[in-house]
N, C-alpha and C. Protein backbone atom coordinates (compact mmCIF):
# COMPACT_ATOMS: atom_id res chain seq x y z
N UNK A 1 75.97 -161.16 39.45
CA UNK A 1 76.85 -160.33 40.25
C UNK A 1 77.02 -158.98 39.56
N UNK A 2 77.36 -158.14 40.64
CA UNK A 2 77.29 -156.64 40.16
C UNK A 2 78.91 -156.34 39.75
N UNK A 3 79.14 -155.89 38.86
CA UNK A 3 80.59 -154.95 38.94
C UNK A 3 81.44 -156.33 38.90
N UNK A 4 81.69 -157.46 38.78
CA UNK A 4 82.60 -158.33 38.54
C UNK A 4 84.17 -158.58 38.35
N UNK A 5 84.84 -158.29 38.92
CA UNK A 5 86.43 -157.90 39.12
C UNK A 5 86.69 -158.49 37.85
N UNK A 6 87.43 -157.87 37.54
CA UNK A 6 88.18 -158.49 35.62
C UNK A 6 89.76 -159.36 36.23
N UNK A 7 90.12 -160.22 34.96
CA UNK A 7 91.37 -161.22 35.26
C UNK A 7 92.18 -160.19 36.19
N UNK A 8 92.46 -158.45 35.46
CA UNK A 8 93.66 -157.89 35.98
C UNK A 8 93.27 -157.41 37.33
N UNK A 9 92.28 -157.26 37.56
CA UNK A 9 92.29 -157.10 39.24
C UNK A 9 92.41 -158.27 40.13
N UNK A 10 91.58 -159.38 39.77
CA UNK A 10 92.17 -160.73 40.08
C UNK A 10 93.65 -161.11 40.33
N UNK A 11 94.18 -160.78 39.35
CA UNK A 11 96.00 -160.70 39.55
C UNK A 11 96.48 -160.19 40.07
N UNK A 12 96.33 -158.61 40.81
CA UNK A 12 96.85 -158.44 42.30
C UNK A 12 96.76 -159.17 43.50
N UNK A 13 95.56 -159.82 43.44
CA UNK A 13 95.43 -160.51 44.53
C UNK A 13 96.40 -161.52 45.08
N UNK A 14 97.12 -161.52 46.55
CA UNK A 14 97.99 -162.52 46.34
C UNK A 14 97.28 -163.99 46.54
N UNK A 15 98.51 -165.18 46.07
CA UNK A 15 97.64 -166.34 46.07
C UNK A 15 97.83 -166.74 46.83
N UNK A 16 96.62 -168.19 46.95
CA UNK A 16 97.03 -168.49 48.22
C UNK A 16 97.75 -168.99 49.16
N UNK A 17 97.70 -169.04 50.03
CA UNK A 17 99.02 -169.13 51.30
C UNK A 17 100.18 -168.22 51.02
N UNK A 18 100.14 -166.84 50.29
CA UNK A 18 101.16 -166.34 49.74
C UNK A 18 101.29 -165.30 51.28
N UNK A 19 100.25 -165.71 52.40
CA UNK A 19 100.55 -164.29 52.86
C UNK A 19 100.10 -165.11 54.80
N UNK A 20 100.46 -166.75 54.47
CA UNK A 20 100.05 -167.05 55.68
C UNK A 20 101.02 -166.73 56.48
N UNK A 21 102.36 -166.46 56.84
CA UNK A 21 102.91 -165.94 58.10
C UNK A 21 102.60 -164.51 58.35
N UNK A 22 101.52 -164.03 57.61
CA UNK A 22 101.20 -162.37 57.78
C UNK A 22 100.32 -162.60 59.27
N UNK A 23 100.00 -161.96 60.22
CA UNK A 23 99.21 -162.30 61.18
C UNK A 23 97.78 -161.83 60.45
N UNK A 24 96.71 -162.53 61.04
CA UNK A 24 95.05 -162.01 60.37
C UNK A 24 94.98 -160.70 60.72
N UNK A 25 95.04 -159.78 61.27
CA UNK A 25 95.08 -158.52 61.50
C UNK A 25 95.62 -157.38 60.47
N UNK A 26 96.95 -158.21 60.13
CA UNK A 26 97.77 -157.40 59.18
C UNK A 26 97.44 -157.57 57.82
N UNK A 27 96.88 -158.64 57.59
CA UNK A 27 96.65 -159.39 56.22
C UNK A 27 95.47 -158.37 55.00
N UNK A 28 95.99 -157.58 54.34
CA UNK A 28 95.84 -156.67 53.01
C UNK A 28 94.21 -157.52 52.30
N UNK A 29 93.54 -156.59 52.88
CA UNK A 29 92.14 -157.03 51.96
C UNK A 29 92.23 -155.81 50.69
N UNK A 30 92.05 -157.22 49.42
CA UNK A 30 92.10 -156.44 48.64
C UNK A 30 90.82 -156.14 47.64
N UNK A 31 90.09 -157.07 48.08
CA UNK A 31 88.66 -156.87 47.37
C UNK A 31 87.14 -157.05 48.30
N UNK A 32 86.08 -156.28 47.83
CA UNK A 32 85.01 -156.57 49.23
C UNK A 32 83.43 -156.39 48.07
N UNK A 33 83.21 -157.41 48.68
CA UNK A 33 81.86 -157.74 47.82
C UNK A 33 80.86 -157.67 49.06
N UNK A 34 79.47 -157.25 48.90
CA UNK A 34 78.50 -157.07 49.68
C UNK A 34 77.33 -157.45 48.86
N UNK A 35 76.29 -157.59 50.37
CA UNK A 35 74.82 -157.70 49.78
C UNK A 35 74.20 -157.52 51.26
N UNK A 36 73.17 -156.58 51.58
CA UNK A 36 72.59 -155.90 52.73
C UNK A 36 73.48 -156.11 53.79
N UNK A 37 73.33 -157.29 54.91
CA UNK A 37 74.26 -157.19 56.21
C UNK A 37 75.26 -158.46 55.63
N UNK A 38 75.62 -158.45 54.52
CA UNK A 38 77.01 -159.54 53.99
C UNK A 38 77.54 -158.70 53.76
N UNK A 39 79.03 -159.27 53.88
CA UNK A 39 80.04 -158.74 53.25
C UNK A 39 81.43 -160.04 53.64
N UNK A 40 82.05 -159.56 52.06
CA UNK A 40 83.09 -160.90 52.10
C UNK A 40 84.29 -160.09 51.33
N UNK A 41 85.64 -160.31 52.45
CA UNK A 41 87.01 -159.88 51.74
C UNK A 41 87.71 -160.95 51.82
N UNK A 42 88.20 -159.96 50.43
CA UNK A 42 89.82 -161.03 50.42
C UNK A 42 90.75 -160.75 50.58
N UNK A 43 91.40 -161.89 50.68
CA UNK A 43 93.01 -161.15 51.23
C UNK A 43 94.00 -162.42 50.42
N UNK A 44 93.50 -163.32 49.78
CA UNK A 44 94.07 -164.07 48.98
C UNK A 44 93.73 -165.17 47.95
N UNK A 45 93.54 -165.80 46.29
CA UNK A 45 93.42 -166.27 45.33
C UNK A 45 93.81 -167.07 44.96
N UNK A 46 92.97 -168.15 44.07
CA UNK A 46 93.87 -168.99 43.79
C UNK A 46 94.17 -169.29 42.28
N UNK A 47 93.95 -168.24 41.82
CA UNK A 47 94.08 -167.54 40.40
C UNK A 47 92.82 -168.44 39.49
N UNK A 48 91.63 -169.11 40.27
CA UNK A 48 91.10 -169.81 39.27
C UNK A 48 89.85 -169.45 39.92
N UNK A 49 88.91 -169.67 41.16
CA UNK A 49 87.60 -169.75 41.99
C UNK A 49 88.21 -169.49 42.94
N UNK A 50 88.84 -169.78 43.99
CA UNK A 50 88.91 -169.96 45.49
C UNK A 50 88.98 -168.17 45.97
N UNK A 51 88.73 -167.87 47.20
CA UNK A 51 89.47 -166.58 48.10
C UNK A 51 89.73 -167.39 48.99
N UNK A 52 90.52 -166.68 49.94
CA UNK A 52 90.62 -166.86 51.03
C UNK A 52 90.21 -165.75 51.80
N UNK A 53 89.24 -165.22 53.02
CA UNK A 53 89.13 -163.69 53.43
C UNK A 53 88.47 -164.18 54.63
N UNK A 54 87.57 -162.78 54.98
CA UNK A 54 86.77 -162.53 56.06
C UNK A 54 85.38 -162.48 55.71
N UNK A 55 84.54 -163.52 56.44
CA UNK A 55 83.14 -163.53 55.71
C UNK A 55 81.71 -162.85 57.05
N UNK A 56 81.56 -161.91 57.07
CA UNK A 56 80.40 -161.45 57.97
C UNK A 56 78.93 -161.77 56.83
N UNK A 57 78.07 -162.61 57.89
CA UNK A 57 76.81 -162.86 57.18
C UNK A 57 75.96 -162.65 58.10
N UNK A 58 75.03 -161.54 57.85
CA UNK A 58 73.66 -161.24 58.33
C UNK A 58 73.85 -160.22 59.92
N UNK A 59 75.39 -159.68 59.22
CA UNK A 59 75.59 -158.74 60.52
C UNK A 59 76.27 -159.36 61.52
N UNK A 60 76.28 -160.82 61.59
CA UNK A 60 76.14 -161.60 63.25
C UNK A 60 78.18 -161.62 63.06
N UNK A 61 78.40 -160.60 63.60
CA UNK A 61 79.82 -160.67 64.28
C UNK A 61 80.38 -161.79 65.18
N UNK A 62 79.52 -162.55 65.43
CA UNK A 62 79.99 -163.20 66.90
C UNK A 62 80.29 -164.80 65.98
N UNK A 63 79.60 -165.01 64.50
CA UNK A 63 80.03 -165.80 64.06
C UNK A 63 80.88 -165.71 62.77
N UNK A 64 80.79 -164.68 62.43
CA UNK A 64 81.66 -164.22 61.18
C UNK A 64 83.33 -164.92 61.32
N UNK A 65 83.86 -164.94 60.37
CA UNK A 65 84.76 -166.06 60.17
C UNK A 65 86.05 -165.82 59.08
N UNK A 66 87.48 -166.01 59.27
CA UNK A 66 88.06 -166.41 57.55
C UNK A 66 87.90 -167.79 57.81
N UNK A 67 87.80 -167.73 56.08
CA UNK A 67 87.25 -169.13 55.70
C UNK A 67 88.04 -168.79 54.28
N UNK A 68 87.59 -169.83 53.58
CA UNK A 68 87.38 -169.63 52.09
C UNK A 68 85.71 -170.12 51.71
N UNK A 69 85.79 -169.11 50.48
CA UNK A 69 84.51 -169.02 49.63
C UNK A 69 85.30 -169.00 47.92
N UNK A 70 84.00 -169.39 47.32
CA UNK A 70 84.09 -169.33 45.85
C UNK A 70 83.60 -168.04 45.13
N UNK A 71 84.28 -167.29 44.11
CA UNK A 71 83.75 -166.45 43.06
C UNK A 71 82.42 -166.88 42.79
N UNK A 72 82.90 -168.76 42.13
CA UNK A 72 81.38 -168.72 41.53
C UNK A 72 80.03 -168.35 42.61
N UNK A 73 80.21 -169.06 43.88
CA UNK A 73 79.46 -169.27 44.78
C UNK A 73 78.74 -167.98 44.89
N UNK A 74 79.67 -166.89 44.81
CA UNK A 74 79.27 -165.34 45.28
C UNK A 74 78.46 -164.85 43.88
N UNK A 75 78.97 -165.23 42.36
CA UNK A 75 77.99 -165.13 41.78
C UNK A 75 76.47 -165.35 41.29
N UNK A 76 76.31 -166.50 42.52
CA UNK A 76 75.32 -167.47 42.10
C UNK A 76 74.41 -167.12 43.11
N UNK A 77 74.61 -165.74 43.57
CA UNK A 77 73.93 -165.83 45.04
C UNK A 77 72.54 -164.50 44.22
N UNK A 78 71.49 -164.59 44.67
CA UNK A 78 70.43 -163.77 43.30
C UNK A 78 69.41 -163.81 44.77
N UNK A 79 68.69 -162.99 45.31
CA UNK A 79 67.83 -163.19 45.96
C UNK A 79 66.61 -162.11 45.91
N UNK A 80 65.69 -162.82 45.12
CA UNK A 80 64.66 -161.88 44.59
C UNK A 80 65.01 -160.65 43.64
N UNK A 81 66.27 -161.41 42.98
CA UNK A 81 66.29 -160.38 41.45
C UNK A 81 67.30 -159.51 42.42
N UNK A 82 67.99 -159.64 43.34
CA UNK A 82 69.39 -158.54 44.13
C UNK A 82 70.27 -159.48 44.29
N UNK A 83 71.64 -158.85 43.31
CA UNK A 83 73.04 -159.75 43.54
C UNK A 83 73.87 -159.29 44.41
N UNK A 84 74.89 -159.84 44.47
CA UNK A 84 76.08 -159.97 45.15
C UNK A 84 76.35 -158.75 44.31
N UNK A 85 77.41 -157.49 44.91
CA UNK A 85 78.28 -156.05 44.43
C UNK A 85 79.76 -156.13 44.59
N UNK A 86 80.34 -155.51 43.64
CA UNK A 86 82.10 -155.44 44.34
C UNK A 86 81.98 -153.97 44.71
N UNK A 87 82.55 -153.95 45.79
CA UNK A 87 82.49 -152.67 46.39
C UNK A 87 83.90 -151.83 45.11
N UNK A 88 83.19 -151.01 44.00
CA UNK A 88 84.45 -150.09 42.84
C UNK A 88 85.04 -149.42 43.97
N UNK A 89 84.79 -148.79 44.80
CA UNK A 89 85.84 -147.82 45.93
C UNK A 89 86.93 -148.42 46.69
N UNK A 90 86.73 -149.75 46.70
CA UNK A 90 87.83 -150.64 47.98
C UNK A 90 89.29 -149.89 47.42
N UNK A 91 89.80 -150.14 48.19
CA UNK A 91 91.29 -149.48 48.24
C UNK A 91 91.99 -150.85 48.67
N UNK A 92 93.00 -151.78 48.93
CA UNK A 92 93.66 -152.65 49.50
C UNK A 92 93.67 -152.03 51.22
N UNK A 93 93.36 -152.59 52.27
CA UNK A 93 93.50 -151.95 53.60
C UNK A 93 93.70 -153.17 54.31
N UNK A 94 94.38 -153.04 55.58
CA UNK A 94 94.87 -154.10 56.48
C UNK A 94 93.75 -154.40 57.17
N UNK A 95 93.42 -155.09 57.35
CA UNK A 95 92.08 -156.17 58.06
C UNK A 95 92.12 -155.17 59.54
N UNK A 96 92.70 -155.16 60.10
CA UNK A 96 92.74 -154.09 61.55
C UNK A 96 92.42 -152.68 61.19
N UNK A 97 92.42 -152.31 59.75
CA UNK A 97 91.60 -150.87 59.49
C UNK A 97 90.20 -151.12 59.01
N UNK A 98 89.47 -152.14 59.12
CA UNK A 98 87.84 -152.04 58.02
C UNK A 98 87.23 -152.57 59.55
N UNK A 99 86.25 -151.39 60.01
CA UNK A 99 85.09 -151.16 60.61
C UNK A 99 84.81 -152.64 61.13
N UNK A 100 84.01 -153.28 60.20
CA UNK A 100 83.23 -154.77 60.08
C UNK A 100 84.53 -155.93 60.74
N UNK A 101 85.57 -156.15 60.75
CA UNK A 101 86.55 -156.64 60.90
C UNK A 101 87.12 -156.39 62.09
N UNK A 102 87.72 -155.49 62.49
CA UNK A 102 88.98 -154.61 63.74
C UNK A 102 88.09 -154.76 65.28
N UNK A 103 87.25 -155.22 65.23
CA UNK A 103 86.27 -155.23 66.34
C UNK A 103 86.87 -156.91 67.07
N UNK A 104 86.47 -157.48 66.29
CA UNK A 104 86.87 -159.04 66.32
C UNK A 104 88.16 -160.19 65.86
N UNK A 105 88.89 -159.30 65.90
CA UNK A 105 90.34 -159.80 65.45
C UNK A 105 90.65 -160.30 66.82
């Protein structure tokens, strides 16, 4: 994995279920990892492996999903020598402001 969030960025993140009466729309993504048409946010931790977020894979909107995924999982992902990235620019933004997301809420 590229750029690897350290413990203290990890620790903003809230944990999880810390933010389930938030509606999915409103819910604060605070980290976004990519790889060509992937991309996976979070919006909540479970201070050890887990997220909880929004997972678009291979572009296909119509099945993209929150779910939960694993750190490790996202580190382990290598395809022909190209990893998984943390997007350094993310800012925390409400799921109804990120492009990839606000379409399908």
């Amino acid at each position: 994995m590229w750029n690897p969030p350290s413990p203290e960025l990890l620790n903003q993140v809230p944990r999880l279920y810390a933010t389930e009466r938030i509606p999915l729309k409103e819910k604060v993504i605070h980290l976004h990892f990519f790889i060509g048409g992937c991309d996976w946010y979070v919006a909540e931790y479970d201070g050890d492996d887990l997220f909880f977020g929004y997972a678009v894979l291979d572009d296909d909107f119509h099945n993209a999903e929150w779910g939960y995924f694993t750190l490790s999982e996202l580190k382990d992902i290598n395809i022909h020598g190209l990893e998984i990235d943390r997007d350094l620019y993310w800012k925390p933004t409400q799921a109804k402001e990120i492009e990839r997301i606000k379409d399908w809420l």
